[in-house]
C-alpha atoms as a PDB file:
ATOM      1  CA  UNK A   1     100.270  82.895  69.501  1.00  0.00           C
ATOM      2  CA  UNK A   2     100.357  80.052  71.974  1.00  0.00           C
ATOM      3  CA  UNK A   3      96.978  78.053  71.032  1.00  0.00           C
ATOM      4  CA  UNK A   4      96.251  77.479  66.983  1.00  0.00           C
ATOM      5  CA  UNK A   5      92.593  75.871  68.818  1.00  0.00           C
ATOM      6  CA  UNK A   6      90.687  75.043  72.061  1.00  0.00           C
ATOM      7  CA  UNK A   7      87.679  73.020  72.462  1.00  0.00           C
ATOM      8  CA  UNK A   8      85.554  74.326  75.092  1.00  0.00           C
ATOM      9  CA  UNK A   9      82.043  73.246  76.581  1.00  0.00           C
ATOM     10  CA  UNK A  10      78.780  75.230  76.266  1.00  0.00           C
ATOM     11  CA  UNK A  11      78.368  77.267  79.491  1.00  0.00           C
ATOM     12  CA  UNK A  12      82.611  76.857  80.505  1.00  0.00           C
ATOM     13  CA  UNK A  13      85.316  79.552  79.916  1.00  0.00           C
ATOM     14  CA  UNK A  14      88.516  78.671  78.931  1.00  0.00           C
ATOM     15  CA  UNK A  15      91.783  80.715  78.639  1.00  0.00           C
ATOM     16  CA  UNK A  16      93.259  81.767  75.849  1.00  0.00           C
ATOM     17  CA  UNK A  17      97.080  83.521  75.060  1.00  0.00           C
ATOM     18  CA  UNK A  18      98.950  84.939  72.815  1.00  0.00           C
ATOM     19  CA  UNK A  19     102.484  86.719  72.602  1.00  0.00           C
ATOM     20  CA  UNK A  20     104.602  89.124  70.061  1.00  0.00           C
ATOM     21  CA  UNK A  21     107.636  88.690  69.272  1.00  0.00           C
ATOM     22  CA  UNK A  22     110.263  90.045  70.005  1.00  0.00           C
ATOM     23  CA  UNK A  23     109.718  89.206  73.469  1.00  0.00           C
ATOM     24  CA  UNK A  24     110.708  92.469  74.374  1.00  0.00           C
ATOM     25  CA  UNK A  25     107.889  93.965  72.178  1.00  0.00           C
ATOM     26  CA  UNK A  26     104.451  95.493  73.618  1.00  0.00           C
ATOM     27  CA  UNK A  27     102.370  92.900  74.890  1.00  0.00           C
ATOM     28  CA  UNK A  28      99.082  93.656  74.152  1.00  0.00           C
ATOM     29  CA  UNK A  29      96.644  92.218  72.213  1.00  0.00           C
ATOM     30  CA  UNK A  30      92.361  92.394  71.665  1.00  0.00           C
ATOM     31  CA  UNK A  31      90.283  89.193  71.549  1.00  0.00           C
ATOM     32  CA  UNK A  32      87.781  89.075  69.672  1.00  0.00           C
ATOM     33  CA  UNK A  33      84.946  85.876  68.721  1.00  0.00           C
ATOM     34  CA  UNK A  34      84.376  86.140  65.059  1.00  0.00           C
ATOM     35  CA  UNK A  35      80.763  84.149  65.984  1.00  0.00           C
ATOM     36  CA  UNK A  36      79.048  85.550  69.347  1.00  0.00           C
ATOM     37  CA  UNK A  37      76.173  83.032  68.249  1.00  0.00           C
ATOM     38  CA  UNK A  38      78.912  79.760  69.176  1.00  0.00           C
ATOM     39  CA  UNK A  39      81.235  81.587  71.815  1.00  0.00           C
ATOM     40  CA  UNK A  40      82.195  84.651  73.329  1.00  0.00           C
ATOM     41  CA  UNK A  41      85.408  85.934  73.356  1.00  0.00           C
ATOM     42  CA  UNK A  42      86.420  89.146  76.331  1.00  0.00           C
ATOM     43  CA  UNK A  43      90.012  90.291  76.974  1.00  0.00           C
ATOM     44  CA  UNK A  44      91.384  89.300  80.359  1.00  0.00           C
ATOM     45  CA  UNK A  45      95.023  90.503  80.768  1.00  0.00           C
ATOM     46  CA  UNK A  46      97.036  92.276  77.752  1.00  0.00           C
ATOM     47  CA  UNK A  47      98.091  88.717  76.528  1.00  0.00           C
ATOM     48  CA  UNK A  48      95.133  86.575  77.697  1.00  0.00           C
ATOM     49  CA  UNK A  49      91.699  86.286  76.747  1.00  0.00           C
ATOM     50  CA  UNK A  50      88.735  84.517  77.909  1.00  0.00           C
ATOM     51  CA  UNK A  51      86.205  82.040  75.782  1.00  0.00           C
ATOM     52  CA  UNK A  52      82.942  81.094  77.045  1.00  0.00           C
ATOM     53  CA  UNK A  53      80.986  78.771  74.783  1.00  0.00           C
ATOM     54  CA  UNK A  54      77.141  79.374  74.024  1.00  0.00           C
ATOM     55  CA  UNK A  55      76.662  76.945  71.355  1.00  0.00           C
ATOM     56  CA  UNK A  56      77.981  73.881  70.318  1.00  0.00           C
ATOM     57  CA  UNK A  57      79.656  74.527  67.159  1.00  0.00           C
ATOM     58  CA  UNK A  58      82.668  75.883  65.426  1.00  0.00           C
ATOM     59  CA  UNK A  59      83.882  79.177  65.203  1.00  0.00           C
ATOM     60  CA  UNK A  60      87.379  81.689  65.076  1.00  0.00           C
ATOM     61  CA  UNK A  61      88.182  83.767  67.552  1.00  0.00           C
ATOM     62  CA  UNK A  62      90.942  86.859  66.593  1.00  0.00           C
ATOM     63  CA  UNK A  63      93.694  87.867  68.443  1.00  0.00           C
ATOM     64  CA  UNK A  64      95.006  91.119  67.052  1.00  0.00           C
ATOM     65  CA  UNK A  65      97.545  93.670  67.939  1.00  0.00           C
ATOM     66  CA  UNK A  66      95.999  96.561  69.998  1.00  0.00           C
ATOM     67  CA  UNK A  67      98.685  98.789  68.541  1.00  0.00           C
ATOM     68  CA  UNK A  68      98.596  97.709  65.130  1.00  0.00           C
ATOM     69  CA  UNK A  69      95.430  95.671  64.651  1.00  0.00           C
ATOM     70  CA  UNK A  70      96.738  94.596  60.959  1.00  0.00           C
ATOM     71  CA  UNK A  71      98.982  92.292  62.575  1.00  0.00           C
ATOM     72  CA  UNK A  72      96.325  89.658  64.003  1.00  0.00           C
ATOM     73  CA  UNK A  73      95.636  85.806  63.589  1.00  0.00           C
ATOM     74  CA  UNK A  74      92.957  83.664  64.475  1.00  0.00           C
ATOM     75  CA  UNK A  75      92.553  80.626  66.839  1.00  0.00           C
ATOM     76  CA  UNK A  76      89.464  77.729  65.813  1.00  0.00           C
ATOM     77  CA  UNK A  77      87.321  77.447  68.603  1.00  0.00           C
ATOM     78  CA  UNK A  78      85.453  74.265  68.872  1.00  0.00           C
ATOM     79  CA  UNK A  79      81.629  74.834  71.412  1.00  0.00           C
ATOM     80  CA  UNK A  80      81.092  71.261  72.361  1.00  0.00           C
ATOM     81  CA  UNK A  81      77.912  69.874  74.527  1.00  0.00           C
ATOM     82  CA  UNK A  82      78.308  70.035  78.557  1.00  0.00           C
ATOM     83  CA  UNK A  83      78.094  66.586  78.676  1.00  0.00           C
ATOM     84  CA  UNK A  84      80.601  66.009  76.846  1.00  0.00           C
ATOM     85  CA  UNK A  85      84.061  64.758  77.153  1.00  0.00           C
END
């Protein structure tokens, strides 16, 4: 996984990746928000996946293996206000 967490602002999309190794594995993973209610979370390439934040808040979002979905992790998704810094 490249990002362990991104902060992103209510109404903003931000880009998320992830990787297998080895590098010369299948590269393709399914994103997934663990809290639609804070963020959404939509696949955008085989490694990449889109967040767009709804709510300020905290949530997961989980990046699993399309091919074996056992092998997955999560990355901590902090919603902040638009106004914000």
């Amino acid at each position: 996984m490249d990002e362990t967490s991104v902060t992103v602002k209510v109404g903003e999309t931000v880009e998320i990746s992830a990787s297998v190794l080895p590098a010369n594995a299948t590269q393709d993973m399914k994103f997934t928000s663990l809290d639609t209610s804070k963020a959404t979370v939509e696949n955008a390439s085989a490694t990449t996946g889109n967040v767009t934040g709804v709510e300020e808040g905290s949530m997961l979002a989980e990046v699993a293996v399309t091919a074996r979905p056992e092998i997955k992790t999560t990355i901590a998704v902090e919603v902040i206000s638009a106004e914000q810094e």
